[in-house]
C-alpha atoms as a PDB file:
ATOM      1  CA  UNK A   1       0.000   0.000   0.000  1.00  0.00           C
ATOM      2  CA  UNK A   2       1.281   3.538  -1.230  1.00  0.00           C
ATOM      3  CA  UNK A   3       0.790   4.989   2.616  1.00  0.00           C
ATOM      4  CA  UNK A   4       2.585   2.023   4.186  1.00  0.00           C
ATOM      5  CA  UNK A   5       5.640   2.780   1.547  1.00  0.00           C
ATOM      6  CA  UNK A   6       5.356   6.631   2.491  1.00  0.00           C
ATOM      7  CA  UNK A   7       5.420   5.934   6.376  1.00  0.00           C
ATOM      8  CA  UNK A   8       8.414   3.369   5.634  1.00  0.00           C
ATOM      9  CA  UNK A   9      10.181   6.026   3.867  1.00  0.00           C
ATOM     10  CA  UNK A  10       9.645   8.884   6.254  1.00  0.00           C
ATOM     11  CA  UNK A  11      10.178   6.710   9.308  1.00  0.00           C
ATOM     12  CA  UNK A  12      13.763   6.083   7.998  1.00  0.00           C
ATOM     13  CA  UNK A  13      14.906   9.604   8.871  1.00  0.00           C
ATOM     14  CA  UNK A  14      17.176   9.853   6.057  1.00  0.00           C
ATOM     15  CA  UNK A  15      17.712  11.973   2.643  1.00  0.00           C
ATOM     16  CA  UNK A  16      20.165  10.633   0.158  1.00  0.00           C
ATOM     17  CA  UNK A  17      23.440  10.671   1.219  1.00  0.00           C
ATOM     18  CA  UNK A  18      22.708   9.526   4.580  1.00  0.00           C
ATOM     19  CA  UNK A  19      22.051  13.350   5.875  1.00  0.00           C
ATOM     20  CA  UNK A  20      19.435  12.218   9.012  1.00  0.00           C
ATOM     21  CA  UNK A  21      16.437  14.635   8.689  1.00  0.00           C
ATOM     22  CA  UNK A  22      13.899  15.778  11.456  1.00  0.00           C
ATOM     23  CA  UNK A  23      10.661  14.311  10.542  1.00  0.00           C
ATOM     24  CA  UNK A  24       7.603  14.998  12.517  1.00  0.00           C
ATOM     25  CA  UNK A  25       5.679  12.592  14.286  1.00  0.00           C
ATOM     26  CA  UNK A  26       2.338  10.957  12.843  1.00  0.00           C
ATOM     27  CA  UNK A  27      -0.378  10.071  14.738  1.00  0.00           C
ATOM     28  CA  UNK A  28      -3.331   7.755  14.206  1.00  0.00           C
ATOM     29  CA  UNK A  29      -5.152  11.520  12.859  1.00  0.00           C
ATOM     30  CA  UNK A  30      -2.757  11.843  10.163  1.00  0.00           C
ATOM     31  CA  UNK A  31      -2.703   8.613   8.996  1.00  0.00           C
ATOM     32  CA  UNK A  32      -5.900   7.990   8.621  1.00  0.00           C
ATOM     33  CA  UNK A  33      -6.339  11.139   6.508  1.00  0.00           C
ATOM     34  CA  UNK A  34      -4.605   9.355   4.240  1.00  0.00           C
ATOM     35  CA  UNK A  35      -7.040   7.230   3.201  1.00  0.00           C
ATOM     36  CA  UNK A  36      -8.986   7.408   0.537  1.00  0.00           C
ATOM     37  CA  UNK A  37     -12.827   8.036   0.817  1.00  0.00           C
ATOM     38  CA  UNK A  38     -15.377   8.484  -1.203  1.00  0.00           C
ATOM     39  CA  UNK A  39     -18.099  12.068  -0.864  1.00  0.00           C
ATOM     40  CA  UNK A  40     -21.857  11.704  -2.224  1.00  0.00           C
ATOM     41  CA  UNK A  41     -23.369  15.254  -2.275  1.00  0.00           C
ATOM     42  CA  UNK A  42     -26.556  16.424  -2.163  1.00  0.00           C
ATOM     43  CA  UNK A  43     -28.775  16.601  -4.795  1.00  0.00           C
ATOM     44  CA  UNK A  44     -32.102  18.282  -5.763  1.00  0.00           C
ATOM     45  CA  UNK A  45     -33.344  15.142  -8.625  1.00  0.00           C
ATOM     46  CA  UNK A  46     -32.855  11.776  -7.141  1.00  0.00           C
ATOM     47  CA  UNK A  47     -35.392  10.609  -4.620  1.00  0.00           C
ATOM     48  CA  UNK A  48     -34.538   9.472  -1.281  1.00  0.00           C
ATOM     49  CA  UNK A  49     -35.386   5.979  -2.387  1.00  0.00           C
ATOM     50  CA  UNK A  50     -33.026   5.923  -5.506  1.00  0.00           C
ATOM     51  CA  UNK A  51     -29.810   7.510  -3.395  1.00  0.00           C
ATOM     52  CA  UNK A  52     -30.743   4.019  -0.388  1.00  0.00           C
ATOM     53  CA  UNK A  53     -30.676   2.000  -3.218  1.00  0.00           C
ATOM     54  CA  UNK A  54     -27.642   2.995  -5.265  1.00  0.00           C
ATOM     55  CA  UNK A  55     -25.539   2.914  -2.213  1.00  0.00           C
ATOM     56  CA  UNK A  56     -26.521  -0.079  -1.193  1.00  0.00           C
ATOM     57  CA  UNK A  57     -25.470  -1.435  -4.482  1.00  0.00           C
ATOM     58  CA  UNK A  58     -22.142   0.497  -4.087  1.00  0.00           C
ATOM     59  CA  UNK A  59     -20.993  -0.636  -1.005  1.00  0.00           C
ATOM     60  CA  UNK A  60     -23.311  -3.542   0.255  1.00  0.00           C
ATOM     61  CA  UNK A  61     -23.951  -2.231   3.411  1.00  0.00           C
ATOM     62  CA  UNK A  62     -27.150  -2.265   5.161  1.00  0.00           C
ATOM     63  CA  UNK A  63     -30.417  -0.953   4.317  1.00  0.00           C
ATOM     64  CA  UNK A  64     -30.075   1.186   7.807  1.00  0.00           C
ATOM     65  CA  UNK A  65     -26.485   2.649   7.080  1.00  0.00           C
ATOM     66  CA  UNK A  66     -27.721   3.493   3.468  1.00  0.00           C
ATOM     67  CA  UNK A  67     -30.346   5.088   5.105  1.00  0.00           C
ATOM     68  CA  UNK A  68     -28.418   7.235   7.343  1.00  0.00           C
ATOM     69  CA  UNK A  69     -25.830   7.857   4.977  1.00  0.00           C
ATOM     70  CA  UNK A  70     -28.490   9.217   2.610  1.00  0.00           C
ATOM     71  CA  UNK A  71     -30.144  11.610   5.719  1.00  0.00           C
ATOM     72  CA  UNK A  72     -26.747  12.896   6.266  1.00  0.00           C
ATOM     73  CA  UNK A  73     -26.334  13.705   3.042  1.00  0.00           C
ATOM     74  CA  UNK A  74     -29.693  15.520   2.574  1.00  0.00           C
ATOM     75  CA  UNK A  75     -29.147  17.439   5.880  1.00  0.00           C
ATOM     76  CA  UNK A  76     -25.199  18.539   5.778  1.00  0.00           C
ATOM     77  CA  UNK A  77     -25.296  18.831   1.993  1.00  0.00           C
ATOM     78  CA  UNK A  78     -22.554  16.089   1.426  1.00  0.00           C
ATOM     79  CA  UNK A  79     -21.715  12.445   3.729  1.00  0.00           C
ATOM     80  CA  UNK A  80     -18.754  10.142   3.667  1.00  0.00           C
ATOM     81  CA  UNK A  81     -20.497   6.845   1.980  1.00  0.00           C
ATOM     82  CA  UNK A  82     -17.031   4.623   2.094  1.00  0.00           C
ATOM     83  CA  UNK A  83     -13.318   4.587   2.671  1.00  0.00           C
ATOM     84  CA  UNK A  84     -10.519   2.221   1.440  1.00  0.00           C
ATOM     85  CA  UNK A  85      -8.546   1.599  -0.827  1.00  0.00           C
ATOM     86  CA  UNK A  86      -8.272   3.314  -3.779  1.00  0.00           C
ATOM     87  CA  UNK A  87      -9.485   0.945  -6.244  1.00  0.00           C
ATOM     88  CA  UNK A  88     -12.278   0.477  -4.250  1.00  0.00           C
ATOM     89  CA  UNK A  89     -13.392   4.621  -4.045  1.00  0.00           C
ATOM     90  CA  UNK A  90     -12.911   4.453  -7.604  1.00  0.00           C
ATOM     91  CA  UNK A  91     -15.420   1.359  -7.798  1.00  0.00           C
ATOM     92  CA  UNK A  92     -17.539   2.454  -5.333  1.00  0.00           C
ATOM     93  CA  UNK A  93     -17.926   5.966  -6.869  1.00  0.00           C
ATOM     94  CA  UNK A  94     -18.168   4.516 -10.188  1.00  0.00           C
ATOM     95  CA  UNK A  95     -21.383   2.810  -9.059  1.00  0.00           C
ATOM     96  CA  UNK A  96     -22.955   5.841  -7.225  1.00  0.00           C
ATOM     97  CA  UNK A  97     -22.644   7.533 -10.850  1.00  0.00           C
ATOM     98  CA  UNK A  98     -24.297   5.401 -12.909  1.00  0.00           C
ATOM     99  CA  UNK A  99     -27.557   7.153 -12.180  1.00  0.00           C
ATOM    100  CA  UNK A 100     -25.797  10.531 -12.281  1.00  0.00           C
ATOM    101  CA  UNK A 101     -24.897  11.163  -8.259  1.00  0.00           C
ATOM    102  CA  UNK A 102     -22.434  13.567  -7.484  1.00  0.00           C
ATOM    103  CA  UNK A 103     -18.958  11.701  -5.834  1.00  0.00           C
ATOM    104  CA  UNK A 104     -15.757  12.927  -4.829  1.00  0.00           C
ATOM    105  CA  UNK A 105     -12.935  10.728  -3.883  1.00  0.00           C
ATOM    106  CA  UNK A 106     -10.289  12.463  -1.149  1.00  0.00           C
ATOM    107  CA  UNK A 107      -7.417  11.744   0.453  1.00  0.00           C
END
């Protein structure tokens, strides 16, 4: 995994030439900004029933986490529906689009 190899890297403490750098520390925050999710935003066409359902499809979770997911997303305007890795977002976000949802993948 690309964050594994970057943590590897960093934890070495080292440029080239052997020059030891100062590197900061990273906690569990940092690292786990690092991995990729994937944003659904709100929309004003697709019924509450279609968003359930599409997410559902995307990421096999429950009909109750769909459903939550899709309330969040109606009430804050945009929800985190799934993080992983990156060919999954790209999967999952893939799916969520085939009936024209709005997605955003972030790191």
């Amino acid at each position: 995994m690309i964050v594994h190899r970057l943590l590897y890297t960093l934890s070495a403490g080292t440029e080239p030439g052997g020059a030891t750098v100062e590197l900061p520390d990273l906690d569990q925050e940092t690292i786990t900004a690092l991995v990729p999710k994937v944003i659904l935003f709100n929309d004003e066409w697709h019924t509450f029933e279609e968003v359930i359902n599409q997410i559902i499809k995307a990421t096999g979770c429950s009909t109750e986490k769909a459903e939550r997911l899709t309330w969040e997303v109606h009430e804050l305007g945009k929800a985190m529906v799934f993080e992983g890795e990156m060919s999954d977002c790209l999967r999952v976000s893939s799916i969520l689009e085939e009936i024209k949802l709005h997605t955003h993948i972030e790191c």
